[in-house]
C-alpha atoms as a PDB file:
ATOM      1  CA  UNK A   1     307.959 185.149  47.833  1.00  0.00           C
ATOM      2  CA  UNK A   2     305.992 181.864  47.833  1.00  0.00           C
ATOM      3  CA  UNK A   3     306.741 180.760  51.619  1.00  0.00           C
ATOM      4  CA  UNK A   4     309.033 183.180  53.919  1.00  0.00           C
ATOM      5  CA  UNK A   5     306.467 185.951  52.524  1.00  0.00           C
ATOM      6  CA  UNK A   6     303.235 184.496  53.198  1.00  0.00           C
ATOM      7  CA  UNK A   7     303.960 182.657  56.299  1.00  0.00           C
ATOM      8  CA  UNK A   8     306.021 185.359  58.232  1.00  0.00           C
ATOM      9  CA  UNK A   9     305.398 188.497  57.149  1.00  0.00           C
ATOM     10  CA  UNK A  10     301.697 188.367  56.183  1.00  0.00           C
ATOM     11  CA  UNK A  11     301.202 187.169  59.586  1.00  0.00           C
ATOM     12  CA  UNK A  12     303.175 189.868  61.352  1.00  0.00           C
ATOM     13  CA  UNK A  13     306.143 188.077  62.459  1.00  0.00           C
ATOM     14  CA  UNK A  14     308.752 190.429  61.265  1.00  0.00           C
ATOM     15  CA  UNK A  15     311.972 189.600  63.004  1.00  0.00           C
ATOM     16  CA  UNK A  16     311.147 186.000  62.470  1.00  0.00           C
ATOM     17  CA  UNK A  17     311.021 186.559  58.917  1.00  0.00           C
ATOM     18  CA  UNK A  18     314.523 188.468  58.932  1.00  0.00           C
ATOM     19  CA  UNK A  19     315.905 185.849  61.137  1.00  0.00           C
ATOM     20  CA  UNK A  20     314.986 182.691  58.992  1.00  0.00           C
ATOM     21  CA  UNK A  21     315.885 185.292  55.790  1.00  0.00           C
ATOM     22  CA  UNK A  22     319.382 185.566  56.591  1.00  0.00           C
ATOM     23  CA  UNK A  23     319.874 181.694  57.497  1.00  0.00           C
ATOM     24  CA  UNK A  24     318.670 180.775  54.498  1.00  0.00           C
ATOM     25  CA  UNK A  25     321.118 183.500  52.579  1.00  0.00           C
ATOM     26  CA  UNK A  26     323.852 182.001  55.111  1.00  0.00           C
ATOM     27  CA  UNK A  27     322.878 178.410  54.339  1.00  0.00           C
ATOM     28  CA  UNK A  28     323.446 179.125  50.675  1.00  0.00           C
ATOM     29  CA  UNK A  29     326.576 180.833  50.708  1.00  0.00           C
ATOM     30  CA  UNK A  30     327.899 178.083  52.285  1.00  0.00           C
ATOM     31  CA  UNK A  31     326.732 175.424  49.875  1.00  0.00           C
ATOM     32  CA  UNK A  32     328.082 178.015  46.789  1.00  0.00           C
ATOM     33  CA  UNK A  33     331.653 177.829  48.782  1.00  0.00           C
ATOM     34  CA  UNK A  34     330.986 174.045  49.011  1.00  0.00           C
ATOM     35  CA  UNK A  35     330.252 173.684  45.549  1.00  0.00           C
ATOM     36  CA  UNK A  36     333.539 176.093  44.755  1.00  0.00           C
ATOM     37  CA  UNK A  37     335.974 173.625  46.974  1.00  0.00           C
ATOM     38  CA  UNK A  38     334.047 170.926  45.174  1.00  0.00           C
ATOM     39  CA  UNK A  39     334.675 171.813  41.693  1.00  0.00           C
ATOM     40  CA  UNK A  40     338.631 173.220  42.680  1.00  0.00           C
ATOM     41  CA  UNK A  41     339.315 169.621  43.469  1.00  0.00           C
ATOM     42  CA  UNK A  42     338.137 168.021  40.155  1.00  0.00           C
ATOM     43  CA  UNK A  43     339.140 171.146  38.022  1.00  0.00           C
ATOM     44  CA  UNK A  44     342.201 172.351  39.493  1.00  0.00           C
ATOM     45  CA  UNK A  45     342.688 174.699  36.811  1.00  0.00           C
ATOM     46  CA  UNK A  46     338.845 176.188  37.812  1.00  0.00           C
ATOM     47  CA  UNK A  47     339.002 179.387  40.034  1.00  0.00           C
ATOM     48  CA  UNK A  48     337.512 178.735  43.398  1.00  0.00           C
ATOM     49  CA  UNK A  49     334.820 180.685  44.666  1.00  0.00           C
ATOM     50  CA  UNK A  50     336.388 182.828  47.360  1.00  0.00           C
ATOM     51  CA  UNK A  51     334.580 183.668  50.628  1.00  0.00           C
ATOM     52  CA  UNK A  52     334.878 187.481  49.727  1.00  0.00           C
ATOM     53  CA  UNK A  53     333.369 186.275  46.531  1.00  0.00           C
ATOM     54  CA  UNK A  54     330.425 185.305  48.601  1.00  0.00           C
ATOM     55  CA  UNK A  55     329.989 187.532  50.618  1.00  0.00           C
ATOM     56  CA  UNK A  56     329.740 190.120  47.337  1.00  0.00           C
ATOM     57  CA  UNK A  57     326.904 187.806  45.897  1.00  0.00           C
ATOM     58  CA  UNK A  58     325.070 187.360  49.289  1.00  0.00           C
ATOM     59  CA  UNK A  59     325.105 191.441  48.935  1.00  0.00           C
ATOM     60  CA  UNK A  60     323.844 191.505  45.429  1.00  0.00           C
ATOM     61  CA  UNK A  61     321.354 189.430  46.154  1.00  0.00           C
ATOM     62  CA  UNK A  62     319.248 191.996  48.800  1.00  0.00           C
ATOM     63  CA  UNK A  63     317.651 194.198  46.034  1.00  0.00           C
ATOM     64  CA  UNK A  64     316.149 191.127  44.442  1.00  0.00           C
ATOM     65  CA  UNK A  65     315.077 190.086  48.177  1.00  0.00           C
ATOM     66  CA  UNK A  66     313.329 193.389  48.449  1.00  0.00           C
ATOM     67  CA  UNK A  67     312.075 193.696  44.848  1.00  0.00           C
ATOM     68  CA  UNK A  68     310.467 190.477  45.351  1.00  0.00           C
ATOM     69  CA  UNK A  69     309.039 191.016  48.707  1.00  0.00           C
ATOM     70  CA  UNK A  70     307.857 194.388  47.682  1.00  0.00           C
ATOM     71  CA  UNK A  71     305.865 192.776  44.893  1.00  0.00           C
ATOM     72  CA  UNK A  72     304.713 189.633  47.538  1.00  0.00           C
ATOM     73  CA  UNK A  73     303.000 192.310  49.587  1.00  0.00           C
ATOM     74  CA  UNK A  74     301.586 194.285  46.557  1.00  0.00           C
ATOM     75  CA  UNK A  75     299.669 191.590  45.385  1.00  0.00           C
ATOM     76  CA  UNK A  76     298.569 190.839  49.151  1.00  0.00           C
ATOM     77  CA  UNK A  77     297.613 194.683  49.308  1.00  0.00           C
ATOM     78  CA  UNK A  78     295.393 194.514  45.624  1.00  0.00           C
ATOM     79  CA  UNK A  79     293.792 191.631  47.109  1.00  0.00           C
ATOM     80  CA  UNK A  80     292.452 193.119  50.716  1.00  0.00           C
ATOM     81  CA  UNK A  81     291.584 196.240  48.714  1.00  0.00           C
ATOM     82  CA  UNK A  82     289.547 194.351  46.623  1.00  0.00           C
ATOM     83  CA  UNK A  83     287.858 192.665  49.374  1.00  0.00           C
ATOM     84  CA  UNK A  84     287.471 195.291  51.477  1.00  0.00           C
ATOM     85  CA  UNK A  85     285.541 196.844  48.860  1.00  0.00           C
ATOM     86  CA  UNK A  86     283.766 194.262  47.718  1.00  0.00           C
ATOM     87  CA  UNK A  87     282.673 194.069  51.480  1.00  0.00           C
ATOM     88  CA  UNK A  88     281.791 197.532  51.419  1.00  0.00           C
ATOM     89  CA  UNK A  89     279.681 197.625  48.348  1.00  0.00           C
ATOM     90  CA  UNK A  90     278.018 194.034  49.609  1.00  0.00           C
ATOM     91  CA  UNK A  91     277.405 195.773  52.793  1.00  0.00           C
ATOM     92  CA  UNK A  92     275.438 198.776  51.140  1.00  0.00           C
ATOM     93  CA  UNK A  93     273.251 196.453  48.711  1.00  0.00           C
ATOM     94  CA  UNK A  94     272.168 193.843  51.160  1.00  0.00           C
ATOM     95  CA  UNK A  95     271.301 196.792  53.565  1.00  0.00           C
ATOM     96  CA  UNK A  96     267.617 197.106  51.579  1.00  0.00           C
ATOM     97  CA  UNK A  97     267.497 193.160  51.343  1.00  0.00           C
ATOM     98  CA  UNK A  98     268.141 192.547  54.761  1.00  0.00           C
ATOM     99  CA  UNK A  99     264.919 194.917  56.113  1.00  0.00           C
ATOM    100  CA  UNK A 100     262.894 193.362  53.402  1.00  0.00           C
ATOM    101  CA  UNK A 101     264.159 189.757  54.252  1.00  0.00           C
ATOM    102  CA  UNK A 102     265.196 189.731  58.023  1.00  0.00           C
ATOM    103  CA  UNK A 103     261.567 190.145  59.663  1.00  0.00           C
ATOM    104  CA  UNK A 104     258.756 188.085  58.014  1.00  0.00           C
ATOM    105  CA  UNK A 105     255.701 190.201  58.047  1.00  0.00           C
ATOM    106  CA  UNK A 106     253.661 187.391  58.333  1.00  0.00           C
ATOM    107  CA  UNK A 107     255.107 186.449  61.757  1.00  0.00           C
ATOM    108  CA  UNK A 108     254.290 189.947  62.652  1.00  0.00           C
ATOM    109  CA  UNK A 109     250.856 190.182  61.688  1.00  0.00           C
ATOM    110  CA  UNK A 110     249.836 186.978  63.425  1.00  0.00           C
ATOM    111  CA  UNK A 111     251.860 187.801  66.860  1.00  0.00           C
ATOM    112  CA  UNK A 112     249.788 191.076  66.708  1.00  0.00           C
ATOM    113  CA  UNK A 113     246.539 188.961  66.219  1.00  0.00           C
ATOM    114  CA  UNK A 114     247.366 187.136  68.720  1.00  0.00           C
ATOM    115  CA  UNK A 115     248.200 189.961  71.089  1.00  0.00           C
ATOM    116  CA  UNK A 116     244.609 191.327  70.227  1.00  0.00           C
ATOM    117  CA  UNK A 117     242.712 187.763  70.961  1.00  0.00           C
ATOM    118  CA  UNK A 118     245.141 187.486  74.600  1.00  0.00           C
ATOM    119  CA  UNK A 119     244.505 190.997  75.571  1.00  0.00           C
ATOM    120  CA  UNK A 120     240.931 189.820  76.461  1.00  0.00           C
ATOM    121  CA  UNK A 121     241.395 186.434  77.400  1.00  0.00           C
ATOM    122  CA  UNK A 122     244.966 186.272  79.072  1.00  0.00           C
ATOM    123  CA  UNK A 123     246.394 189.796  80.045  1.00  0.00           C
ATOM    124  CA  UNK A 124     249.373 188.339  81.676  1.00  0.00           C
ATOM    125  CA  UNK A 125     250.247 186.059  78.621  1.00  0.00           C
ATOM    126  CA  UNK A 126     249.705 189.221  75.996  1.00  0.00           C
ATOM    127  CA  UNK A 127     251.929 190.989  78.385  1.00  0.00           C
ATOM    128  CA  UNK A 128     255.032 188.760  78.310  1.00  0.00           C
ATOM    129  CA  UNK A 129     254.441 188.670  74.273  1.00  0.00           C
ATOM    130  CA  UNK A 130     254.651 191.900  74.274  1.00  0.00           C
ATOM    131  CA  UNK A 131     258.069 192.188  76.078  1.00  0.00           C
ATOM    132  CA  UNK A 132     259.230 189.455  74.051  1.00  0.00           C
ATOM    133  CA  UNK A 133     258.305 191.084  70.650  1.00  0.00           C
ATOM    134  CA  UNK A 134     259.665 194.310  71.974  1.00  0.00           C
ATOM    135  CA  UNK A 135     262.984 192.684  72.536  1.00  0.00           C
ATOM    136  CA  UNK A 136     262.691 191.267  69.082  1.00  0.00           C
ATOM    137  CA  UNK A 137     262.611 194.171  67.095  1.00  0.00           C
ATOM    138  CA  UNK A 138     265.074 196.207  69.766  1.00  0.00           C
ATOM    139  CA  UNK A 139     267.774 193.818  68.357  1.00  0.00           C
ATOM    140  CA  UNK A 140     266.583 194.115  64.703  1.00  0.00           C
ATOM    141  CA  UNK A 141     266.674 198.073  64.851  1.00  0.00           C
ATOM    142  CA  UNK A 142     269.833 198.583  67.047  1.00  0.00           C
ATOM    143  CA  UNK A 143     272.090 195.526  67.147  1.00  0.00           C
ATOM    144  CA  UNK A 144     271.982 194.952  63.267  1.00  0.00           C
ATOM    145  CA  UNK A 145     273.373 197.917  62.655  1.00  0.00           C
ATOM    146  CA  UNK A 146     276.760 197.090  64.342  1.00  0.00           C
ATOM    147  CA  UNK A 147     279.305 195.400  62.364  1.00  0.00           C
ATOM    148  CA  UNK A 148     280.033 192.721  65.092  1.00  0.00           C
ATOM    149  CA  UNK A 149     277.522 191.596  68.262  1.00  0.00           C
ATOM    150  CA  UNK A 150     278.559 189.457  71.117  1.00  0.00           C
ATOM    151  CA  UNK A 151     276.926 185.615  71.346  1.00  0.00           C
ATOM    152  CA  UNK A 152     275.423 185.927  73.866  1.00  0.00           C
ATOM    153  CA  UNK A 153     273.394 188.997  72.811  1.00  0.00           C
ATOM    154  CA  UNK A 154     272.921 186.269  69.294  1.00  0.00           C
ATOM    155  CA  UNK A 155     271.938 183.646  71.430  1.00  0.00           C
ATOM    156  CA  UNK A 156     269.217 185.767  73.526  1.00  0.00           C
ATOM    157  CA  UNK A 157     267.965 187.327  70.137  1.00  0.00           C
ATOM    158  CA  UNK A 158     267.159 183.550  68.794  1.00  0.00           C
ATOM    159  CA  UNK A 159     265.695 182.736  72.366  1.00  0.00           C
ATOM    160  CA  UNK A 160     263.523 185.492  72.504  1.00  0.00           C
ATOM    161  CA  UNK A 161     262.909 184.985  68.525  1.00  0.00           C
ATOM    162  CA  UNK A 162     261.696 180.636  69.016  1.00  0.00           C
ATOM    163  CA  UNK A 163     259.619 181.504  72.340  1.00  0.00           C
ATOM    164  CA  UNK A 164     257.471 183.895  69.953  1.00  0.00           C
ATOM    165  CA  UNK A 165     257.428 181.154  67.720  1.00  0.00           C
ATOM    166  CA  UNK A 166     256.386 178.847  70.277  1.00  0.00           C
ATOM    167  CA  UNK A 167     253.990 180.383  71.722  1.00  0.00           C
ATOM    168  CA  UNK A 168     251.920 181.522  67.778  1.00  0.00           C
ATOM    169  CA  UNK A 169     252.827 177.375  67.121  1.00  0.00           C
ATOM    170  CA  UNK A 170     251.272 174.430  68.425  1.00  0.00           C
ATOM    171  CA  UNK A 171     253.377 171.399  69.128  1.00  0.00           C
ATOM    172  CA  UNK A 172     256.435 173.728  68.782  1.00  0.00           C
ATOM    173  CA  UNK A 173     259.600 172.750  70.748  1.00  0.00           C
ATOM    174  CA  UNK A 174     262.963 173.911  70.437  1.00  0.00           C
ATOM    175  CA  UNK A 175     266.750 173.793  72.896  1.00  0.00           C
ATOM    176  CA  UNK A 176     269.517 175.943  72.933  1.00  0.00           C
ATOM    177  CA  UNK A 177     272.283 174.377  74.359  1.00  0.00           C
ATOM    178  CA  UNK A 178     275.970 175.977  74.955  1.00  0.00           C
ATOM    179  CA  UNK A 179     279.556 174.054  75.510  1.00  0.00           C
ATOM    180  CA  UNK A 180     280.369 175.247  79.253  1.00  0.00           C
ATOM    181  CA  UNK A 181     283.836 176.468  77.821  1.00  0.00           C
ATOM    182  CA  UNK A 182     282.181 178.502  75.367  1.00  0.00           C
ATOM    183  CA  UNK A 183     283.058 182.119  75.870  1.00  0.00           C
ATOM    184  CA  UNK A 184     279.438 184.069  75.032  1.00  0.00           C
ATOM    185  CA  UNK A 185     280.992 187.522  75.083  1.00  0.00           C
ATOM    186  CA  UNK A 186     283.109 186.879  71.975  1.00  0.00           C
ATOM    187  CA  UNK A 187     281.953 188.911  69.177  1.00  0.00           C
ATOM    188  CA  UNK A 188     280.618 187.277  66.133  1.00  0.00           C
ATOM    189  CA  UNK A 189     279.360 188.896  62.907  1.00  0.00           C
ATOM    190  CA  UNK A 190     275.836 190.606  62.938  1.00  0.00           C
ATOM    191  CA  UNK A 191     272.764 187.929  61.752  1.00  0.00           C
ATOM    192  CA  UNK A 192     274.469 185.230  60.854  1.00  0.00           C
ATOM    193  CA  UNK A 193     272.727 182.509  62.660  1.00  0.00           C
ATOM    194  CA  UNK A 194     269.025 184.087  63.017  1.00  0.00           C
ATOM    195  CA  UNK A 195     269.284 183.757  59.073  1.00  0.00           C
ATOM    196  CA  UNK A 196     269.703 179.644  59.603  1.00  0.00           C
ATOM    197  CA  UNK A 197     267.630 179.505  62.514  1.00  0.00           C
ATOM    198  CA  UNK A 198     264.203 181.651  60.872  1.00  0.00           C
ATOM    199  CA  UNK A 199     265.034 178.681  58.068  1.00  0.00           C
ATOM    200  CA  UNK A 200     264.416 176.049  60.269  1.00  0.00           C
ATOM    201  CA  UNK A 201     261.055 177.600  61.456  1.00  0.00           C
ATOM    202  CA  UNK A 202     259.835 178.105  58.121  1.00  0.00           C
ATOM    203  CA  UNK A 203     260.837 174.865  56.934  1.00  0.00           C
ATOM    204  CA  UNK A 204     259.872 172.964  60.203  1.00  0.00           C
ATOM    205  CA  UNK A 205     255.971 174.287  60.100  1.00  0.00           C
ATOM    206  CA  UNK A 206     253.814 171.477  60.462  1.00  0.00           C
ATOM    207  CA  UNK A 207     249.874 171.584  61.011  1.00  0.00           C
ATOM    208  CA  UNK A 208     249.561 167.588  61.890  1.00  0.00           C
ATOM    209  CA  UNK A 209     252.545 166.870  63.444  1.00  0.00           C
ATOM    210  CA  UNK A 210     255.058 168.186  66.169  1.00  0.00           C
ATOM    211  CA  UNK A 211     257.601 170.112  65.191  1.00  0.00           C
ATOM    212  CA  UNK A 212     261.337 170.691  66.861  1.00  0.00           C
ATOM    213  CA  UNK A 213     264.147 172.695  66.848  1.00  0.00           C
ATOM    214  CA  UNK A 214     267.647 171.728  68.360  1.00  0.00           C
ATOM    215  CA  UNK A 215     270.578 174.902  68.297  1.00  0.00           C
ATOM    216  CA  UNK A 216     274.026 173.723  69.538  1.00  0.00           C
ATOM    217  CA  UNK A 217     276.980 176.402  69.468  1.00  0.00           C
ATOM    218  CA  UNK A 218     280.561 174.601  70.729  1.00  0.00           C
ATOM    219  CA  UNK A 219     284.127 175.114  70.377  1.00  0.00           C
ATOM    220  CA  UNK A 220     286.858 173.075  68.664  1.00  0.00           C
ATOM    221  CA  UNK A 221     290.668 174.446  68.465  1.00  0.00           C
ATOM    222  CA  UNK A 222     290.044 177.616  68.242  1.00  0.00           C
ATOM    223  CA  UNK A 223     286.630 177.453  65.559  1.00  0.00           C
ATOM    224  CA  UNK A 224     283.115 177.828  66.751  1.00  0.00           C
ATOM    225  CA  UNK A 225     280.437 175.661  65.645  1.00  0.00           C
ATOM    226  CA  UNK A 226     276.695 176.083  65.212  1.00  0.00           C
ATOM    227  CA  UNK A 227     274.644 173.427  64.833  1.00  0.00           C
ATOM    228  CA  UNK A 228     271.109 174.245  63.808  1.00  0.00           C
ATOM    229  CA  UNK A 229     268.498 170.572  63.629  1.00  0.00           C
ATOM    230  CA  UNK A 230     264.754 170.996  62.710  1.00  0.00           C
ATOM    231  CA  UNK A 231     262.108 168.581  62.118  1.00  0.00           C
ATOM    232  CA  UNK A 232     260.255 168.592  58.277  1.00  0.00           C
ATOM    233  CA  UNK A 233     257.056 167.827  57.640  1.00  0.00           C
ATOM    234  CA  UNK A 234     255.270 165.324  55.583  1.00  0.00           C
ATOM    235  CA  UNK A 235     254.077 167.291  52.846  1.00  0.00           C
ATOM    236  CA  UNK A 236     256.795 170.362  52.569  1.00  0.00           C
ATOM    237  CA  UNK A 237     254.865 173.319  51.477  1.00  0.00           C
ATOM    238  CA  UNK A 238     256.050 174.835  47.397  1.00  0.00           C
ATOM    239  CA  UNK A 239     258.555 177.355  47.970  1.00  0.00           C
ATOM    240  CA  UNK A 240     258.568 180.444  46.639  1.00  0.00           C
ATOM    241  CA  UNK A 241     261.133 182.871  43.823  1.00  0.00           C
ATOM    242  CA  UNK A 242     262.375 184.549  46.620  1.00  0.00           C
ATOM    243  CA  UNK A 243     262.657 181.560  48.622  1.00  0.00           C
ATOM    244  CA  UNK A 244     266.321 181.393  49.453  1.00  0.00           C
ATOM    245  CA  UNK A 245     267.294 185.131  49.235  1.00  0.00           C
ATOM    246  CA  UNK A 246     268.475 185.154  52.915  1.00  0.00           C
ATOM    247  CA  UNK A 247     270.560 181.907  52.701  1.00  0.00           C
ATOM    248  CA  UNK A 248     272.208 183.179  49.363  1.00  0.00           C
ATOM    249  CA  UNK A 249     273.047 186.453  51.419  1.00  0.00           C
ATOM    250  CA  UNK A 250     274.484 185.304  54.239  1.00  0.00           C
ATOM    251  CA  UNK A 251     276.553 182.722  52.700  1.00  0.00           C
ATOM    252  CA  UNK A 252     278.193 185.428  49.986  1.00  0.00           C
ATOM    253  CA  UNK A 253     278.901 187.538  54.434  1.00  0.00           C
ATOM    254  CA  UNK A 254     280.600 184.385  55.348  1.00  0.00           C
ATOM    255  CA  UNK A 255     282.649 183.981  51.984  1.00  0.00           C
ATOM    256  CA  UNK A 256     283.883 188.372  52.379  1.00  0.00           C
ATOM    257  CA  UNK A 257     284.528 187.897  56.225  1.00  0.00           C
ATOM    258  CA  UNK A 258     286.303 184.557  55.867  1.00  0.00           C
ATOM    259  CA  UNK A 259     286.961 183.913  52.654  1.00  0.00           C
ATOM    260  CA  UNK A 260     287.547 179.895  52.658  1.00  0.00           C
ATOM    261  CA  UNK A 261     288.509 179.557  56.192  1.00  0.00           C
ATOM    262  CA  UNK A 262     284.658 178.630  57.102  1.00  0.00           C
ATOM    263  CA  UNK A 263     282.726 176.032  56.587  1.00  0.00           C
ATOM    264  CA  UNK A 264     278.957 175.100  56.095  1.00  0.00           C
ATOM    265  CA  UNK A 265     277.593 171.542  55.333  1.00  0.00           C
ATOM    266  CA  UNK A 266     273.787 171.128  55.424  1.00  0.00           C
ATOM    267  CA  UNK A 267     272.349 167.224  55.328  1.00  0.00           C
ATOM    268  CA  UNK A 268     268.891 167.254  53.743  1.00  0.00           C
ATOM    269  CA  UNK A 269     266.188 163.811  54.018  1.00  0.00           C
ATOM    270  CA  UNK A 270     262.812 163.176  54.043  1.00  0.00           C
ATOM    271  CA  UNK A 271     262.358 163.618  58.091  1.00  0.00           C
ATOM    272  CA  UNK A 272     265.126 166.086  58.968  1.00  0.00           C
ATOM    273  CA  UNK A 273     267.570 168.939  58.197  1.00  0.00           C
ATOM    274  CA  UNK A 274     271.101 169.801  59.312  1.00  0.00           C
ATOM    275  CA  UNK A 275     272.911 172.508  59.001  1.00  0.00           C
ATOM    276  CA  UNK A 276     276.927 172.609  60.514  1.00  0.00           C
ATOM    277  CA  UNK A 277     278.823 176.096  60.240  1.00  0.00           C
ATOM    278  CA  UNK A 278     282.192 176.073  61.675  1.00  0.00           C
ATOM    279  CA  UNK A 279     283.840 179.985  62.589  1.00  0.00           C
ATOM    280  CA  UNK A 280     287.502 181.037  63.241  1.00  0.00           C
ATOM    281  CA  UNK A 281     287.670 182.410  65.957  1.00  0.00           C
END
C-alpha cells in the first residue's frame, strides 16, 4: 500500500509491480519456512511449518493484496477527482478575473495616445505599434483560451508585450535570452509567465532613472526554469487593494497543475527583484 502501490502502479508500471509483488510474497515464504526449521530445531516437539503450509498462506494472503491495493488506488482516485474539480471550478472563477486583470487598461489607453500623437509625426513608427499591439491582443483573445500554448508562442507574446513597453517608456531596456537546448515547442500552461513578467513592468517604472528587465528560460534534468530580473526604483509607488490579484492567481494555477512539484522563490531589496520558477517538464 505505502510503497509497491505508489511507486509502481500509480506510475503505470504494471508488470513491474506484479513482478517485485510476487518476490516479495516469495521472499517471505521463505523466511516463514526458515523461521519453521528454526524453531523445529529448538522445539522439537513444535510442528514445522511445511512448504504446502506455505504455499496455502502465500494463497490466503492475495485477497488482502487486492483489498489493500483496491483501497491504495481509491484514495489516489478521491484525490484526482478532487483536483480535477477543484481545477475545473478554479478555471471557471478566474475566467472573469483574468479579463479584468490580464490587460491593464492603462497600458492601453496610453499606446492608443501614442498611436494618435505618431500617426502625424512618425507614420512608419505608429505603423509597427500597431502590428505589435495587434499581435498583443491576438494572443490575449485566442491563445488564452487554450489550456496549454507552446514557449515559443509565450516567449513571442512577452517580446511583442516589453517592445510596447519600450517604446511608451523612456530609458526602458529589457533581454530575453533562451538555453540553446531549450526545446520552444514544448507546451507550457496558458499565462503563466506574462503574469510575472507585466509585474516586473509595473514594479520597474521609474520616471528619473533607467529601468531594466532581464527574462532567462533554461533547462535542468528535466525542469524548466524562468528567471524574471527587473530594476526598482527609488521611491516605489503605494500599491493598491487589488495589487497582487494576478500573482495570488497564478500561484493557486501552479499549485492545481503541479501540486508541490514546482517551485517559486522571489528575492526582494532595495535596488532589485527576483523571481525563480522551476516547471516539470
Amino acid at each position: 500500500m505505502y510503497i509497491l502501490v505508489p511507486k509502481f502502479l500509480y506510475t503505470k508500471k504494471y508488470v513491474l509491480y506484479f513482478i517485485i509483488l510476487i518476490l516479495w510474497v516469495f521472499i517471505g515464504l521463505i523466511i516463514m519456512l526458515g523461521i519453521g526449521d528454526f524453531f523445529e530445531k529448538k522445539t522439537p516437539t513444535k510442528q514445522n511449518i511445511q512448504l504446502s503450509d506455505a504455499i496455502e498462506i502465500g494463497i490466503s494472503l492475495i485477497p488482502f493484496i487486492l483489498s489493500s491495493s483496491t483501497i491504495k488506488l481509491f484514495q489516489r482516485w478521491v484525490k484526482d477527482s478532487s483536483r480535477i474539480s477543484e481545477l475545473e471550478n478554479q478555471a471557471l472563477n478566474s475566467e472573469l478575473k483574468a479579463l479584468k486583470n490580464q490587460i491593464n487598461p492603462h497600458f492601453l489607453f496610453n499606446m492608443l495616445n501614442n498611436l494618435n500623437v505618431l500617426i502625424k509625426k512618425d507614420q512608419e513608427k505608429a505603423s509597427y505599434i500597431t502590428l505589435k499591439l495587434s499581435d498583443f491582443l491576438r494572443h490575449h483573445l485566442y491563445e488564452n483560451s487554450d489550456t496549454y500554448v507552446s514557449l515559443s508562442s509565450e516567449i513571442q507574446f512577452l517580446e511583442d508585450f516589453l517592445n510596447l513597453e519600450k517604446i511608451r517608456r523612456d530609458d526602458f531596456t529589457f533581454n530575453i535570452s533562451c538555453c540553446n537546448r531549450l526545446d520552444t515547442e514544448l507546451k507550457i500552461p496558458t499565462n503563466v509567465f506574462s503574469v510575472f513578467v507585466e509585474n516586473a513592468v509595473k514594479h520597474s517604472l521609474d520616471s528619473d532613472n533607467p529601468s531594466k528587465i532581464d527574462i532567462n528560460f533554461k533547462t535542468e534534468k528535466n525542469i524548466l526554469i524562468f528567471e524574471c530580473i527587473n530594476t526598482k526604483p527609488e521611491f516605489p509607488y503605494k500599491e493598491s487593494d487589488s495589487s497582487g490579484i494576478g500573482l495570488n492567481n497564478v500561484k493557486q494555477r501552479l499549485e492545481l497543475l503541479y501540486d508541490d512539484k514546482f517551485s517559486l522563490s522571489i528575492i526582494d531589496d532595495d535596488k532589485i527583484y527576483i523571481l525563480n520558477l522551476k516547471l516539470p517538464l
